[in-house]
C-alpha atoms as a PDB file:
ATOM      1  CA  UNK A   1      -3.784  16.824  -7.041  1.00  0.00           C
ATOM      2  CA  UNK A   2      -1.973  14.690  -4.771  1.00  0.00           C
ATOM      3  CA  UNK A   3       0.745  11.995  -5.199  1.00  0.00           C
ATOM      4  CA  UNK A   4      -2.146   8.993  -3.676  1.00  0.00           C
ATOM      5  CA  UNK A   5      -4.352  10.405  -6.676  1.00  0.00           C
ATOM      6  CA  UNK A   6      -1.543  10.523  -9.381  1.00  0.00           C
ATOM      7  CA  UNK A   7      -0.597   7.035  -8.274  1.00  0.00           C
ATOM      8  CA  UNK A   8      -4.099   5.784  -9.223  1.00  0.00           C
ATOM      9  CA  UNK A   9      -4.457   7.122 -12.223  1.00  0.00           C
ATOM     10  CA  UNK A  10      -1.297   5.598 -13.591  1.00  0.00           C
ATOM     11  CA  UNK A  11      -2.694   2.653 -12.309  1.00  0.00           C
ATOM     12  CA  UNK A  12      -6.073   3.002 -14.599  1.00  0.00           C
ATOM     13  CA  UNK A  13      -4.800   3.891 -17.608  1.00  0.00           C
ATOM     14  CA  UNK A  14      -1.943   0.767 -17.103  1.00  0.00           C
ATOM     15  CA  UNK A  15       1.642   3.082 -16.347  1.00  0.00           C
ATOM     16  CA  UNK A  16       2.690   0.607 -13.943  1.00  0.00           C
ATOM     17  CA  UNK A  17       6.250   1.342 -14.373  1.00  0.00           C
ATOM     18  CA  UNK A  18       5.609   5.140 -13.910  1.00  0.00           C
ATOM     19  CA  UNK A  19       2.821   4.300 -10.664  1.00  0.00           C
ATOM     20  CA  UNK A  20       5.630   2.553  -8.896  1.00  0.00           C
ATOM     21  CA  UNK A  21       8.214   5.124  -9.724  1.00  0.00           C
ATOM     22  CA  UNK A  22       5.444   7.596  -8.110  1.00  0.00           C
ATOM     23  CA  UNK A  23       4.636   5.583  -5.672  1.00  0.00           C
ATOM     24  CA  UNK A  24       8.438   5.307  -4.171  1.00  0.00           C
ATOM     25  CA  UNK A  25       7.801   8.923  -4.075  1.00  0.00           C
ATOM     26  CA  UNK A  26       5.301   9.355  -1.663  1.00  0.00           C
ATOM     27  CA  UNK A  27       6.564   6.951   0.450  1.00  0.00           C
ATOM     28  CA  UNK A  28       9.769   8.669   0.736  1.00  0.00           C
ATOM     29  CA  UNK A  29       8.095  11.926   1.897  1.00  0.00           C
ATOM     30  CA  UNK A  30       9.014  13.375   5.290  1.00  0.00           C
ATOM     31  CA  UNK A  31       5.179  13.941   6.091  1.00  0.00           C
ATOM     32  CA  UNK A  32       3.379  11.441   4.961  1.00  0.00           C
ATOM     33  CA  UNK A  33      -0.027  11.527   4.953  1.00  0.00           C
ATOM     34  CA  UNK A  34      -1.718   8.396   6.768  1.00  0.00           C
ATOM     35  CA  UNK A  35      -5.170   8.892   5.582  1.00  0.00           C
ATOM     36  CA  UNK A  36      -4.188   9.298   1.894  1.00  0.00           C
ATOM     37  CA  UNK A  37      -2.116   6.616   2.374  1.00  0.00           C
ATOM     38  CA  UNK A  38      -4.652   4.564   3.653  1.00  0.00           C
ATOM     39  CA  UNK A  39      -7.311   5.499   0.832  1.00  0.00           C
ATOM     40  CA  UNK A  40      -4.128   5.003  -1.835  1.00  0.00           C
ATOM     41  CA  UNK A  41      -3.778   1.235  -0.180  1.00  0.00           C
ATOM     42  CA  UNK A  42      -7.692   0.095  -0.451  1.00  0.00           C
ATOM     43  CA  UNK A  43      -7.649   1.610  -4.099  1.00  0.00           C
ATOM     44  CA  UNK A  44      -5.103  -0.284  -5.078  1.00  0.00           C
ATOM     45  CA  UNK A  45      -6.433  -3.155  -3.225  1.00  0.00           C
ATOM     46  CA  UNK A  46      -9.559  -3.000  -5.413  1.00  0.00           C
ATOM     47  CA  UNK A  47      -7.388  -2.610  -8.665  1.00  0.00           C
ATOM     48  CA  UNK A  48      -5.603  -6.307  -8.163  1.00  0.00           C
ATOM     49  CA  UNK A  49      -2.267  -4.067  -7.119  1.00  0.00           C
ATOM     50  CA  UNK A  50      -1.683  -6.114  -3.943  1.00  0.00           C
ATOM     51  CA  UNK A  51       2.569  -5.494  -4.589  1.00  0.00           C
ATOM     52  CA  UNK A  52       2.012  -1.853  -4.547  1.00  0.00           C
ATOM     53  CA  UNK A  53      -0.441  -2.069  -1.886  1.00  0.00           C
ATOM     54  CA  UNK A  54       1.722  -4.349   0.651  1.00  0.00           C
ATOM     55  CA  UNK A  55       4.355  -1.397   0.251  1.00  0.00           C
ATOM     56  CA  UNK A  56       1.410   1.284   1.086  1.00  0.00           C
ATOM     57  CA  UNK A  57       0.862  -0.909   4.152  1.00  0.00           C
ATOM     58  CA  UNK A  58       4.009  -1.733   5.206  1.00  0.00           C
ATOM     59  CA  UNK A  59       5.225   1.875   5.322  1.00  0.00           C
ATOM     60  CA  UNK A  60       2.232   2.859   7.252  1.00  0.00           C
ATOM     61  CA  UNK A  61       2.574  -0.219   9.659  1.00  0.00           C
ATOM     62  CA  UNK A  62       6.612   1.079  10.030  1.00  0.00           C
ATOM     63  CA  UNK A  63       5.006   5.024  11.688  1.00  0.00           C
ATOM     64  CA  UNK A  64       2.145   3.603  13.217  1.00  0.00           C
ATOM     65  CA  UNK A  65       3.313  -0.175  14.284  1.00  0.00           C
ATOM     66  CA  UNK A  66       0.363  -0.273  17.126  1.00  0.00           C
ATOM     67  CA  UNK A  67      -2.624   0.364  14.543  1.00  0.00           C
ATOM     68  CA  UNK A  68      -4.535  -3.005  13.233  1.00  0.00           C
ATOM     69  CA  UNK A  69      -5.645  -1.308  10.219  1.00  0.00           C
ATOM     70  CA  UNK A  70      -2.095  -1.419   8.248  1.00  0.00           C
ATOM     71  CA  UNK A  71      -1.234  -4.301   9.498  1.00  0.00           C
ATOM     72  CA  UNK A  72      -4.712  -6.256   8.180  1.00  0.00           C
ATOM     73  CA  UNK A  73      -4.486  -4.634   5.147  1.00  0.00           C
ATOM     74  CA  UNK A  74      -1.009  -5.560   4.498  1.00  0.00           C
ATOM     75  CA  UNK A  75      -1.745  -9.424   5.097  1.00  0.00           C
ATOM     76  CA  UNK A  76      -4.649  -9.623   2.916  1.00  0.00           C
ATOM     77  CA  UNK A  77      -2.136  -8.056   0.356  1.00  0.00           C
ATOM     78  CA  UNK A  78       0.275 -11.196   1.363  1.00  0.00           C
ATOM     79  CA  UNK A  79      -2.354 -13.456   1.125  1.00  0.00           C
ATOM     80  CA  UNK A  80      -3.231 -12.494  -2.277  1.00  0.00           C
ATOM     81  CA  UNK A  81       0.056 -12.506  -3.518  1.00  0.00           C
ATOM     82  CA  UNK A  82       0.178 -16.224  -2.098  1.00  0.00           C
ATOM     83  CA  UNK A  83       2.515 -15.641   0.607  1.00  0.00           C
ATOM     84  CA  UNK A  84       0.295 -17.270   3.348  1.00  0.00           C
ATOM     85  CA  UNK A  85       3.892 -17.582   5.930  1.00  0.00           C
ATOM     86  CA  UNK A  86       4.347 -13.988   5.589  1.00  0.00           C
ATOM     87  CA  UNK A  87       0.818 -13.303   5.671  1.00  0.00           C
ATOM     88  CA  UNK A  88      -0.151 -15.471   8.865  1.00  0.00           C
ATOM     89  CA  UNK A  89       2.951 -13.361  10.589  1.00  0.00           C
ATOM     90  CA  UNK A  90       1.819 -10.221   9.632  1.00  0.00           C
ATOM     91  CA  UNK A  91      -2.058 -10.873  10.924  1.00  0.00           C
ATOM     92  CA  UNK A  92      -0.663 -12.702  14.143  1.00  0.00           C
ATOM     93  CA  UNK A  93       1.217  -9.440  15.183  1.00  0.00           C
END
């Protein structure tokens, strides 16, 4: 089982405290993996978790600044946390 999966089942069954704690983690790791992280990101979209998302995003956007993917994903997380000056930055770049 891997950290993206743990992280969303903590999610689920409402650990939030424990998900984030998990979730710092796996975005600490050396070798992250970028598709996980990307599947970890939309499933937390889907799950209202757009904090824990936007850091998903925003670490992938750090190792891979010249993808759109991240970077879309991380202002729609802005957006819905109501932070339409960061969010209109983020989607501009």
């Amino acid at each position: 089982m891997s950290l993206a999966t743990d992280v969303r089942e903590l999610i689920v069954s409402g650990s939030l405290e424990q998900a984030d704690r998990t979730l710092s983690i796996f975005l600490s790791e050396a070798d992250v993996d970028f598709e996980a992280l990307g599947q970890l990101g939309a499933g937390l979209i889907l799950c209202g978790r757009y904090e824990l998302a936007s850091r998903v995003f925003a670490k992938w956007t750090e190792h891979t600044p010249n993808n759109p993917e991240p970077w879309s994903n991380l202002g729609l997380c802005l957006s819905r946390m109501r932070q339409s000056e960061q969010a209109k930055i983020v989607l501009e770049y």
